[in-house]
N, C-alpha and C. Protein backbone atom coordinates (compact mmCIF):
# COMPACT_ATOMS: atom_id res chain seq x y z
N UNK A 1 0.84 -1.19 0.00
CA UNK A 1 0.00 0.00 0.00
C UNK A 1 0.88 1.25 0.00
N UNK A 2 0.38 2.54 -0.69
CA UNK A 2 1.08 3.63 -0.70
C UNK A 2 0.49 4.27 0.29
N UNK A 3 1.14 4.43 1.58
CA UNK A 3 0.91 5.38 2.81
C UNK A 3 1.19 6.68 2.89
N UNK A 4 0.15 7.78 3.10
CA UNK A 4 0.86 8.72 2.81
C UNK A 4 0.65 9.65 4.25
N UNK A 5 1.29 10.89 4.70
CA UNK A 5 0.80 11.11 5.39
C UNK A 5 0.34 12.78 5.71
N UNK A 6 -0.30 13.35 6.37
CA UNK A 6 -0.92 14.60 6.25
C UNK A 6 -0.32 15.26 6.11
N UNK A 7 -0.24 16.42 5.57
CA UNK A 7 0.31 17.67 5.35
C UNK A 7 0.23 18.43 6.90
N UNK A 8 -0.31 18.16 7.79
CA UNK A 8 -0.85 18.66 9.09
C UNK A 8 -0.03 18.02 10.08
N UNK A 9 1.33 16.99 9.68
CA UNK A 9 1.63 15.74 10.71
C UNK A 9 2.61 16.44 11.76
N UNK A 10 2.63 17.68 11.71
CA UNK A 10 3.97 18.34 12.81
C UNK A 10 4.92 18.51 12.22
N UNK A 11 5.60 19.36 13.86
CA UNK A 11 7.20 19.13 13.39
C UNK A 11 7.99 18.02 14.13
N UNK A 12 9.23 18.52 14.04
CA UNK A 12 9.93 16.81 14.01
C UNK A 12 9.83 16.17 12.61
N UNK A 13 9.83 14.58 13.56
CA UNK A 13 10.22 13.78 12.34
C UNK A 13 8.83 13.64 11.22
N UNK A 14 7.61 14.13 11.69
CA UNK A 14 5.89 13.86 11.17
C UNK A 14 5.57 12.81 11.81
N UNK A 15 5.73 12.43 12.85
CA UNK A 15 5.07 11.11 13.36
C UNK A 15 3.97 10.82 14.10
N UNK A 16 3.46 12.71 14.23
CA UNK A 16 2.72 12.63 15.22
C UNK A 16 0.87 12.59 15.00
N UNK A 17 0.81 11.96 13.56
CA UNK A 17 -0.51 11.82 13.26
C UNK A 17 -0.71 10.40 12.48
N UNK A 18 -2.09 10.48 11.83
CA UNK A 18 -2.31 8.64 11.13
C UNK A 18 -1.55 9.30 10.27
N UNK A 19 -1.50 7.71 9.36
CA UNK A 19 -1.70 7.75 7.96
C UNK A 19 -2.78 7.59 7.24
N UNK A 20 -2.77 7.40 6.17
CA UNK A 20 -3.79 7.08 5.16
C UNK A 20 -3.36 6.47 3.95
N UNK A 21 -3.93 4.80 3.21
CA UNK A 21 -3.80 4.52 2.25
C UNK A 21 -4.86 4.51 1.05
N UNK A 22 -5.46 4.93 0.25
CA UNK A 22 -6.17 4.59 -0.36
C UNK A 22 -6.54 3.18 -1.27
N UNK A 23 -7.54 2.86 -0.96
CA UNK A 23 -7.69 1.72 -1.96
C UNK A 23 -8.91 1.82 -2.82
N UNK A 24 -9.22 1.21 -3.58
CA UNK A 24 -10.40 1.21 -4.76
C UNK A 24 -11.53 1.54 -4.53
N UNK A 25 -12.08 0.81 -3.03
CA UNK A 25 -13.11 1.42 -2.64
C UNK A 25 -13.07 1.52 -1.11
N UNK A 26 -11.90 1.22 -0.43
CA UNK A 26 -11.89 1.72 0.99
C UNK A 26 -10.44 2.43 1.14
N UNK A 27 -10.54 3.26 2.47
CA UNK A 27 -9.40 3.67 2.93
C UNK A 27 -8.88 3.18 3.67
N UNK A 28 -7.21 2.55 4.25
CA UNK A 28 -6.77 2.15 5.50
C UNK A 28 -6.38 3.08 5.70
N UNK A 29 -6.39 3.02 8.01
CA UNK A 29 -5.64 4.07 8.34
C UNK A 29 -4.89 3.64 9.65
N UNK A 30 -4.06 3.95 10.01
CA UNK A 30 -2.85 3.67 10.80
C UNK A 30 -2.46 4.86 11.24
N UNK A 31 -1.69 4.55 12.73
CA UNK A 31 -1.09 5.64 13.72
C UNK A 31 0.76 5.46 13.22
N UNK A 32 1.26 6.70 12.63
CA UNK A 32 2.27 6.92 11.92
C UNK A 32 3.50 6.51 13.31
N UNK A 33 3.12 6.51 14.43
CA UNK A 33 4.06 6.28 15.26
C UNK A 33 4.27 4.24 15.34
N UNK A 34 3.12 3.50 14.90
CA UNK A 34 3.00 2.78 15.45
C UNK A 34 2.64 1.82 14.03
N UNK A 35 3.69 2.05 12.61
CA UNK A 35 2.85 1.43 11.39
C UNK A 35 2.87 0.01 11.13
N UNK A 36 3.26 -0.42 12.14
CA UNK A 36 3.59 -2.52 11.85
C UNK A 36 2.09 -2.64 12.48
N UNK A 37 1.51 -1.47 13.88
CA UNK A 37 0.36 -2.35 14.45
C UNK A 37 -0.86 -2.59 13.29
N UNK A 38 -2.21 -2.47 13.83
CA UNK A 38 -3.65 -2.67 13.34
C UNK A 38 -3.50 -1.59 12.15
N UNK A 39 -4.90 -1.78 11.35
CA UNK A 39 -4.99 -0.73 10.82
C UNK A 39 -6.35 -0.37 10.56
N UNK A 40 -6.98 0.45 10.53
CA UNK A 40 -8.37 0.94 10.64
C UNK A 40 -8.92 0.75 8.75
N UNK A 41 -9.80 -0.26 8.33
CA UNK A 41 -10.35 0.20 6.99
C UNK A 41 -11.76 0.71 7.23
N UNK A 42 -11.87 1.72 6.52
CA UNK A 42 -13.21 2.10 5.94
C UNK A 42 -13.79 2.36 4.40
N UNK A 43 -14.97 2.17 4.26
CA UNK A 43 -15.26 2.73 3.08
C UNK A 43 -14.87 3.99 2.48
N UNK A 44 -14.63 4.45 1.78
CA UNK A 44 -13.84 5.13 0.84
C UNK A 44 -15.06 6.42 1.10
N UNK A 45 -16.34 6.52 1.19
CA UNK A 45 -17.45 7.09 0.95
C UNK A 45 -17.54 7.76 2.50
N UNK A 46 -17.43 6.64 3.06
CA UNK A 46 -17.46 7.16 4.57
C UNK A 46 -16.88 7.96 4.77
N UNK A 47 -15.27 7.53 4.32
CA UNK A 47 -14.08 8.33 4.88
C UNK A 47 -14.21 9.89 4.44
N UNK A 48 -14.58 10.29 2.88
CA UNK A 48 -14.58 11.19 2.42
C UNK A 48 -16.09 12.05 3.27
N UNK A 49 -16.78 11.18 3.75
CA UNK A 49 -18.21 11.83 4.18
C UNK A 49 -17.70 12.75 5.93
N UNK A 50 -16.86 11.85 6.45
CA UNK A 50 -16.20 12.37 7.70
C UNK A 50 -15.61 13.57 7.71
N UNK A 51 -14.18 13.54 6.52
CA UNK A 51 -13.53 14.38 6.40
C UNK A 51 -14.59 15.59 6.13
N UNK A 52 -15.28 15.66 5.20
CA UNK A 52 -15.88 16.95 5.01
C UNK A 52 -16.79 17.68 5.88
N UNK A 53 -17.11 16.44 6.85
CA UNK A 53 -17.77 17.08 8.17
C UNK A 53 -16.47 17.98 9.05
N UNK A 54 -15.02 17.61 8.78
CA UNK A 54 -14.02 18.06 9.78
C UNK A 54 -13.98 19.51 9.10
N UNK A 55 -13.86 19.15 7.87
CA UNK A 55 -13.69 20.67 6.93
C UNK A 55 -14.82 21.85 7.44
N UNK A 56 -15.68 21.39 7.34
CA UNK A 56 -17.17 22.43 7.98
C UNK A 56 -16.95 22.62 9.48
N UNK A 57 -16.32 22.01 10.34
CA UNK A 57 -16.24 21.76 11.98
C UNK A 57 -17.25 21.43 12.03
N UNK A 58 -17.64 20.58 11.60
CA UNK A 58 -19.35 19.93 12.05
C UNK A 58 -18.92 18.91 13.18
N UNK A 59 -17.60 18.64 13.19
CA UNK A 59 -17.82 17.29 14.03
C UNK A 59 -16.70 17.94 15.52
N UNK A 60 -17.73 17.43 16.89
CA UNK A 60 -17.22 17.88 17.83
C UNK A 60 -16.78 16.73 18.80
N UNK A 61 -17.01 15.43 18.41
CA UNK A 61 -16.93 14.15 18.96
C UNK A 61 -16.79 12.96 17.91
N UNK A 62 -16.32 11.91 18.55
CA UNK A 62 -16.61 11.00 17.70
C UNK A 62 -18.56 10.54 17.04
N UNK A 63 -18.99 10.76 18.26
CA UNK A 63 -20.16 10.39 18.06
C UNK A 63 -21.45 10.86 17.32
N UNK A 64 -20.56 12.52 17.06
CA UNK A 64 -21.15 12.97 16.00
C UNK A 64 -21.23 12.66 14.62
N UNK A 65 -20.36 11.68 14.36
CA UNK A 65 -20.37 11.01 12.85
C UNK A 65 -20.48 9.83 13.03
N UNK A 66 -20.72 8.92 14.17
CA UNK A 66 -20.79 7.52 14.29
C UNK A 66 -22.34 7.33 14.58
């Protein structure tokens, strides 16, 4: 997978946020400090449906998009 990681990841080395891989129709995502562990997939639809809630600040919890 091509991991890439945010433009937002800090300073230092960037370790201090996920990653993100894209795939065909889902996204994986992983903690950049920690990339051998788990990795989170979601739908591709979802993912993009989340993010644009972050873009608006619509989302103030997790539970606002879950």
């Amino acid at each position: 997978m091509n991991w890439r990681k945010s433009s937002y990841s800090g300073g230092g080395d960037g370790d201090a946020c996920v990653e993100i891989a894209a795939l065909p129709t889902h996204i994986s995502i992983r903690d950049s400090k920690a990339p051998a562990r788990a990795t989170l997939t979601v739908p591709a639809s979802a993912f993009t449906a989340f993010v644009e809630h972050l873009k608006r600040g619509q989302v103030r919890s997790c539970s606002t998009v879950l």
